[in-house]
Protein backbone atom coordinates (compact mmCIF):
# COMPACT_ATOMS: atom_id res chain seq x y z
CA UNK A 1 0.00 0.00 0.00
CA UNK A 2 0.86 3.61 -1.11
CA UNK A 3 0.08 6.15 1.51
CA UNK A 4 1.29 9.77 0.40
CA UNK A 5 3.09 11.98 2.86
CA UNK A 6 2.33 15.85 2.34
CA UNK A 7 3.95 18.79 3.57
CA UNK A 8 1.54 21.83 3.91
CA UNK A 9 1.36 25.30 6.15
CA UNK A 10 -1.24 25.89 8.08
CA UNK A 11 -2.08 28.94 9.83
CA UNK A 12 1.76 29.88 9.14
CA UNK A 13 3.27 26.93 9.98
CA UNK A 14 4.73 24.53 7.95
CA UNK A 15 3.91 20.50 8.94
CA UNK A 16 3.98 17.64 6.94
CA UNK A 17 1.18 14.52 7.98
CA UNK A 18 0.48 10.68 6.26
CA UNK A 19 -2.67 10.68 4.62
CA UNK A 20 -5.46 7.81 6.31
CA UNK A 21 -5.94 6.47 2.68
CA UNK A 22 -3.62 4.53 0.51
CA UNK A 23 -4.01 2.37 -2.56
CA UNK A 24 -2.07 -0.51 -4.42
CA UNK A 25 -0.58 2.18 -6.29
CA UNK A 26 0.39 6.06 -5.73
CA UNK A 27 -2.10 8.07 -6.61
CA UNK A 28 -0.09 11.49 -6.81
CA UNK A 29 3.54 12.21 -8.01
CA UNK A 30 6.18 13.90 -5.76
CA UNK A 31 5.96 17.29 -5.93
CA UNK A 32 2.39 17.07 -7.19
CA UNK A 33 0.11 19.85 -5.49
CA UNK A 34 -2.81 18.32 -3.80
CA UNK A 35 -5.93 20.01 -2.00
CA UNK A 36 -5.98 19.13 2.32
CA UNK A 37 -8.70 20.10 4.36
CA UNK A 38 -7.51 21.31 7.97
CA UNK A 39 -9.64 21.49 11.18
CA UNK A 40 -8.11 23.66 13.89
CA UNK A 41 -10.91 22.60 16.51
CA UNK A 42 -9.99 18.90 16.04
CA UNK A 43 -6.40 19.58 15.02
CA UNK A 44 -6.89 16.93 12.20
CA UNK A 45 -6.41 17.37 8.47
CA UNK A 46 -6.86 14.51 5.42
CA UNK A 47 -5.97 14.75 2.13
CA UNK A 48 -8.83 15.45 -0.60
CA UNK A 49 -9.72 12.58 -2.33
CA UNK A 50 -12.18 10.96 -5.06
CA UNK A 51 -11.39 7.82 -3.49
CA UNK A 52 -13.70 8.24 -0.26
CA UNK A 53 -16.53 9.51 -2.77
CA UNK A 54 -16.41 7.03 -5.01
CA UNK A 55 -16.24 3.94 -2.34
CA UNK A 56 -19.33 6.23 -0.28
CA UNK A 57 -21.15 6.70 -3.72
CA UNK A 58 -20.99 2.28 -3.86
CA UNK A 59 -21.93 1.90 -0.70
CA UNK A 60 -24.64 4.03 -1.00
CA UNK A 61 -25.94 2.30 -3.95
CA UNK A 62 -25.18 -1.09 -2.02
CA UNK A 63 -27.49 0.00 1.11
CA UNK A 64 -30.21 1.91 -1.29
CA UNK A 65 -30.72 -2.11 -2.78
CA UNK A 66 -30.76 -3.77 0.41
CA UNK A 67 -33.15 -1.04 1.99
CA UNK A 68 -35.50 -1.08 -1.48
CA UNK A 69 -34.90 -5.18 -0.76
CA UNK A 70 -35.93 -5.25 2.57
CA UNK A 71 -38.97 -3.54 2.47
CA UNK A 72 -40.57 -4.96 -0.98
CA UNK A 73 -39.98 -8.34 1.04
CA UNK A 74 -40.90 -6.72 4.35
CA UNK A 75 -44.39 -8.54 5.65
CA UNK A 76 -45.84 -6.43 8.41
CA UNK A 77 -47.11 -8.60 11.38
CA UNK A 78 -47.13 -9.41 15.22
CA UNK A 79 -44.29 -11.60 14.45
CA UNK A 80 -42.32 -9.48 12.38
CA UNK A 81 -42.68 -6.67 14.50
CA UNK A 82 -41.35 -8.88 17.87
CA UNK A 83 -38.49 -9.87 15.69
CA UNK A 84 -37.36 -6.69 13.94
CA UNK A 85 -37.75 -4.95 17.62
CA UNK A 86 -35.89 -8.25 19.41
CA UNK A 87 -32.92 -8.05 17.08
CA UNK A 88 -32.61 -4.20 17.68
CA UNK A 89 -32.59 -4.90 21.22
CA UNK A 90 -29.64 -7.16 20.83
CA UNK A 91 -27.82 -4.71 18.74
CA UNK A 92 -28.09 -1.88 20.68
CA UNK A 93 -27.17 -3.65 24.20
CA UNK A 94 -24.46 -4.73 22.11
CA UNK A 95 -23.04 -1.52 21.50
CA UNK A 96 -24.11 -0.01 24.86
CA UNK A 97 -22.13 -3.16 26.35
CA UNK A 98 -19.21 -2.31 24.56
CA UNK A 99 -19.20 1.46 25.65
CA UNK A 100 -19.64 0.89 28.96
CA UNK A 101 -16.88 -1.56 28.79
CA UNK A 102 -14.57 1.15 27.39
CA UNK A 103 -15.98 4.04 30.20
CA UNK A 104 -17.97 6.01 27.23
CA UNK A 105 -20.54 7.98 28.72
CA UNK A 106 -21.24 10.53 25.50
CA UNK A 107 -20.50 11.23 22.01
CA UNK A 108 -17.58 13.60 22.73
CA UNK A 109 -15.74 10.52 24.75
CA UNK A 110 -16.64 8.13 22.02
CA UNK A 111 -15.08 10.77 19.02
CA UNK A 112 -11.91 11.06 21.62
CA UNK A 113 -11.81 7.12 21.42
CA UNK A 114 -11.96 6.92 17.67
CA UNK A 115 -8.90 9.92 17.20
CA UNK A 116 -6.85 7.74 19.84
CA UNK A 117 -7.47 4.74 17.77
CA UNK A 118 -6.13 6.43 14.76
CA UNK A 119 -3.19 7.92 16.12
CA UNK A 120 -2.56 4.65 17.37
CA UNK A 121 -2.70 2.82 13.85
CA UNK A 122 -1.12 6.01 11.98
CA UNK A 123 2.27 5.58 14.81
CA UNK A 124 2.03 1.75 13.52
CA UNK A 125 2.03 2.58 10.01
CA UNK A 126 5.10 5.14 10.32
CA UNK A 127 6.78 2.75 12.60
CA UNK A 128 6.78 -0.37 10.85
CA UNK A 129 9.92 -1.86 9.76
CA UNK A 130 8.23 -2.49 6.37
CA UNK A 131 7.66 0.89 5.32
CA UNK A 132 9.89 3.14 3.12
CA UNK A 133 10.36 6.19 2.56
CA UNK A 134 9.87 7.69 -0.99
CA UNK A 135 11.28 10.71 -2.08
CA UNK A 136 11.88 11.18 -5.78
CA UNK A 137 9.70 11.02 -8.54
CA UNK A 138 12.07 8.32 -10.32
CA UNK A 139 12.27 6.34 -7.23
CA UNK A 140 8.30 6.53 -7.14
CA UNK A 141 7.70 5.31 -11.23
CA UNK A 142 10.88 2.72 -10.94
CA UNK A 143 10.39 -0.62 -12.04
CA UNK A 144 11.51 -1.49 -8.73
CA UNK A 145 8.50 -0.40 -7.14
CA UNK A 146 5.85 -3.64 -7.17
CA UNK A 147 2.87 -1.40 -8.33
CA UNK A 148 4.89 -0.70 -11.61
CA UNK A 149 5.69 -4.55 -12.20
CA UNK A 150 3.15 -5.96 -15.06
CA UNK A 151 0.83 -2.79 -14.92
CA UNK A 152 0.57 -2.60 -18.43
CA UNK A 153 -0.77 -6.14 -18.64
CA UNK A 154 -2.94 -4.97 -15.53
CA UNK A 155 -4.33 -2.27 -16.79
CA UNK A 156 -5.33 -3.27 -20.37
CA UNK A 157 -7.17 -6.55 -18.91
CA UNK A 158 -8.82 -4.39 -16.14
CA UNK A 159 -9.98 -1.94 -19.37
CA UNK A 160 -11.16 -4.57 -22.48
CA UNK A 161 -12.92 -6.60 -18.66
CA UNK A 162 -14.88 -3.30 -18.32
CA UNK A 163 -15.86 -2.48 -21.65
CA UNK A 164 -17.02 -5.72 -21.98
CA UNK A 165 -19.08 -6.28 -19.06
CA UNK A 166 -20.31 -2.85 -20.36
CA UNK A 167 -21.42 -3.59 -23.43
CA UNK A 168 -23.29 -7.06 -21.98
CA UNK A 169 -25.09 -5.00 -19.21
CA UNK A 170 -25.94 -2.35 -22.23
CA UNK A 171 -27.09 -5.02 -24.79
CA UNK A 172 -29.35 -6.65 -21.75
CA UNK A 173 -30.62 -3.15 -20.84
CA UNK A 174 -32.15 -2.33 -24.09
CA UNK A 175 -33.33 -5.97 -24.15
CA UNK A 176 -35.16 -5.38 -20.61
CA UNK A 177 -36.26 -1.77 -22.35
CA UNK A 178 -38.27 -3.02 -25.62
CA UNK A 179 -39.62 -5.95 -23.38
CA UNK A 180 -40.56 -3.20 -20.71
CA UNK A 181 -42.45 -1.10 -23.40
CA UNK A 182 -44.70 -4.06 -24.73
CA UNK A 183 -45.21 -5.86 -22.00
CA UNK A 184 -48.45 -6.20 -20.57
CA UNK A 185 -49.61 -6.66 -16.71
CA UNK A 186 -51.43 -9.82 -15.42
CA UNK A 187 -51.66 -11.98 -12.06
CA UNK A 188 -49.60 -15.29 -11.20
CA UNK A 189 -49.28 -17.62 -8.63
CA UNK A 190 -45.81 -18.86 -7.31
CA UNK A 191 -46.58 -22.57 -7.53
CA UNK A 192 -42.97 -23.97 -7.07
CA UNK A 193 -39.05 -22.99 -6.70
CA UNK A 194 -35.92 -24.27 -8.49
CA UNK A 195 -32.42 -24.41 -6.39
CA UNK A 196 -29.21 -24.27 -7.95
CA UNK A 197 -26.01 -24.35 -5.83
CA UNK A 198 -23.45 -22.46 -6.96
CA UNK A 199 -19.76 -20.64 -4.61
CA UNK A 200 -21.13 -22.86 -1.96
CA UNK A 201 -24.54 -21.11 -1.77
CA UNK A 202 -28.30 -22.11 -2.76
CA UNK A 203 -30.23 -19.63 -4.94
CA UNK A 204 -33.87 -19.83 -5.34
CA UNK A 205 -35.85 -18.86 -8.28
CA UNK A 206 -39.44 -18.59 -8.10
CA UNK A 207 -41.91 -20.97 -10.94
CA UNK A 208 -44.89 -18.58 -11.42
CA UNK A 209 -48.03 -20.03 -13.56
CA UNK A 210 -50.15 -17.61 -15.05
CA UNK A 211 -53.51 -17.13 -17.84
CA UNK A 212 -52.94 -14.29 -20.25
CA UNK A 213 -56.52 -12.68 -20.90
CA UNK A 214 -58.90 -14.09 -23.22
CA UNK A 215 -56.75 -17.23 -22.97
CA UNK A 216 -58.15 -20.70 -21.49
CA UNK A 217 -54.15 -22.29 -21.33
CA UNK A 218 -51.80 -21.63 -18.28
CA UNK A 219 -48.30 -20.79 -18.88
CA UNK A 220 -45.55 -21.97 -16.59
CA UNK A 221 -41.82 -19.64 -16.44
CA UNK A 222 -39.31 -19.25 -14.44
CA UNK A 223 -38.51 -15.31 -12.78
CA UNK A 224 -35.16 -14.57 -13.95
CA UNK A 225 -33.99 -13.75 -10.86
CA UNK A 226 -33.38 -15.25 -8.08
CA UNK A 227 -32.25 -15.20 -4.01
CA UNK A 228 -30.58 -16.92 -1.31
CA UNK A 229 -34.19 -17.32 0.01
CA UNK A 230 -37.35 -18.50 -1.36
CA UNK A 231 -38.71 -14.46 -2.08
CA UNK A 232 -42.28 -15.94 -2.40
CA UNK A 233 -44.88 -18.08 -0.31
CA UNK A 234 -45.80 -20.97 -2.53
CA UNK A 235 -49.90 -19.83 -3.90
CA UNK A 236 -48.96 -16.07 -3.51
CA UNK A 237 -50.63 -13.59 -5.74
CA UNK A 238 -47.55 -12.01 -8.06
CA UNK A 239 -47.87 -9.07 -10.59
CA UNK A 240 -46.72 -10.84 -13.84
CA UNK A 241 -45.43 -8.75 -16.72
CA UNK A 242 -45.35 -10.64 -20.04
CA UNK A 243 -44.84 -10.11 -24.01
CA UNK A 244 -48.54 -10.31 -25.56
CA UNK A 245 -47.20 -11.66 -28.43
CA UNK A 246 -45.62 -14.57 -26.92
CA UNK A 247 -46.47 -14.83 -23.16
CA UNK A 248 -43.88 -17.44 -22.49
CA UNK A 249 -41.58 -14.51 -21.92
CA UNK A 250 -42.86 -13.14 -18.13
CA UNK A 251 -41.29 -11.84 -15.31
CA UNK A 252 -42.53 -11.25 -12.00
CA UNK A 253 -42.85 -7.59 -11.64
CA UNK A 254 -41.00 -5.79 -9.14
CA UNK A 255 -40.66 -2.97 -9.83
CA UNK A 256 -36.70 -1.27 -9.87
CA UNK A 257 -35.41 -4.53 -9.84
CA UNK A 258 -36.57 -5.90 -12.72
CA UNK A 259 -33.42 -3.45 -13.66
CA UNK A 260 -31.08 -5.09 -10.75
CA UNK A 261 -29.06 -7.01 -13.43
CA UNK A 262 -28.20 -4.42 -15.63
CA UNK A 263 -27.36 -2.08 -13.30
CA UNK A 264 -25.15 -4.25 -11.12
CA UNK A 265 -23.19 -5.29 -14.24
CA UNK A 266 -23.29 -1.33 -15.55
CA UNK A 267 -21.52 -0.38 -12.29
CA UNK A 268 -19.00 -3.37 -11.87
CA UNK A 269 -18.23 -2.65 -15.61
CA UNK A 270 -17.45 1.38 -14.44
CA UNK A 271 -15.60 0.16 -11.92
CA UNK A 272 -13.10 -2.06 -14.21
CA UNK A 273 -12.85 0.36 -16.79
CA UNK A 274 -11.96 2.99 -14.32
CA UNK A 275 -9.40 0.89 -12.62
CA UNK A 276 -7.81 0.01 -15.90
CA UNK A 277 -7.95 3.38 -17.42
CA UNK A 278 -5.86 4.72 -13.92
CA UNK A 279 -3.70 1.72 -14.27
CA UNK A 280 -2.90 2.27 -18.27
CA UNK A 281 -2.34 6.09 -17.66
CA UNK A 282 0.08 5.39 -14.57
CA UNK A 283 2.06 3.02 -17.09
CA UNK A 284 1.73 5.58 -19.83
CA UNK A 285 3.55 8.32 -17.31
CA UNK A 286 5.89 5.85 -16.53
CA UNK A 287 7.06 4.94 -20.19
CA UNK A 288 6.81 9.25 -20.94
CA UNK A 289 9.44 10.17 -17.53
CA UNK A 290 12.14 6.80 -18.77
């Protein structure tokens, strides 16, 4: 890991401080001139960085699904209820356990805890025998340094990875589009589930029968996705979206994530690409300064 050491004056005085966030590779040249942010009343500064946003922005996409997951799932009942406030419970006496543990009375005492706990691990980092010290810019793009080693090869499979993944989570967003703008709404019934195992864990994808209007024959299809728990009662009542031209081609409708595939695969396809382009135009710099 890279962790950049910057030298900056604050309220006339000049200090230099090891930024909290590193990567596999250096993200800045020496000499480069960054942006810090400096709070006197905490006497902490950091270094300002996409990195943070972009990991926050994931995360926040990440929790948005789970929260959108949790309550199209959500049944509301006695039971429910007991178990949603039971698990709270634990949580919080948890935490309160832990606090009292470490003689934390408010918030001020716990935010003192957390700086001590990062001066602690920032003395470890700048103490370790492991670390080294780098000072020039050829030092910094030698191919000495492991981040350089094969980050050609790196970079360009990270890139042609993305675009591809890219273009799949495109081509099966326009395919979800045109079947979105024909498709017509009707009522199923969740009459069975298939399993298939797969990394050690058991997905389950619901078997929905449905009758198309002005139609005497059932149809029988699978939902295309599926979940590490049967999503569906067996004889519930499902919205059913289907082509009216050929109503073997249904879905269970629910609602943003009949778009969950595509836009899982649209955003680990960003991600590559992005990691690849940073990787190709570090090795680019490189081949420019030798």
């Amino acid at each position: 890991m890279y962790y950049p050491v910057i030298e900056y004056v604050a309220y006339g005085n000049k200090k230099e401080f090891q930024s909290k966030s590193g990567a596999s590779w250096p993200m800045h040249d020496i000499g480069e001139v960054v942006e810090v942010y400096y709070s006197k009343k905490y006497d902490d500064i950091r270094l300002k960085s996409v990195v943070q946003g972009v990991f926050g922005l994931v995360f926040l996409l990440i929790g948005v699904v789970i929260c959108y997951f949790f309550w199209a799932n959500f049944e509301m009942g006695f039971f429910s209820l007991i178990y949603a406030a039971g698990a709270s419970g634990a949580i919080a006496w948890f935490f309160e356990s832990l606090l009292r543990k470490k003689d934390i009375k408010n918030v001020q005492e716990l935010s003192q805890e957390v700086r001590t706990l990062r001066e602690k691990v920032r003395h470890k980092k700048t103490t370790d025998d492991n670390d080294k010290l780098i000072t020039t810019q050829s030092e910094l793009l030698s191919s000495k340094q492991l981040a350089n080693k094969n980050i050609k090869i790196i970079g360009s499979v990270f890139a042609i990875v993305g675009l591809v993944v890219i273009g799949g989570a495109i081509y099966f967003g326009l395919d979800r589009w045109d079947f979105m703008e024909t498709a017509e709404l009707g009522e199923g019934t969740v009459i069975d589930y298939r399993s298939s195992i797969g990394d050690d864990e058991r997905t389950y994808y619901p078997i929905v029968e449905f009758t198309p209007p002005g139609t005497s024959q059932p149809i029988t299809f699978q939902h295309d996705v599926g979940s590490s728990h049967k999503s569906y009662s067996i004889g519930a009542l499902v919205p059913v979206l289907y082509d009216p031209d050929n109503a073997a081609d249904a879905i269970v409708d629910e609602g943003l994530w009949n778009w969950f595939g595509p836009i899982i695969m649209n955003v680990l396809g960003v991600t590559f690409f992005g990691v690849g382009g940073t990787l190709t135009r570090r090795w680019l710099k490189i081949r420019r300064y030798y």
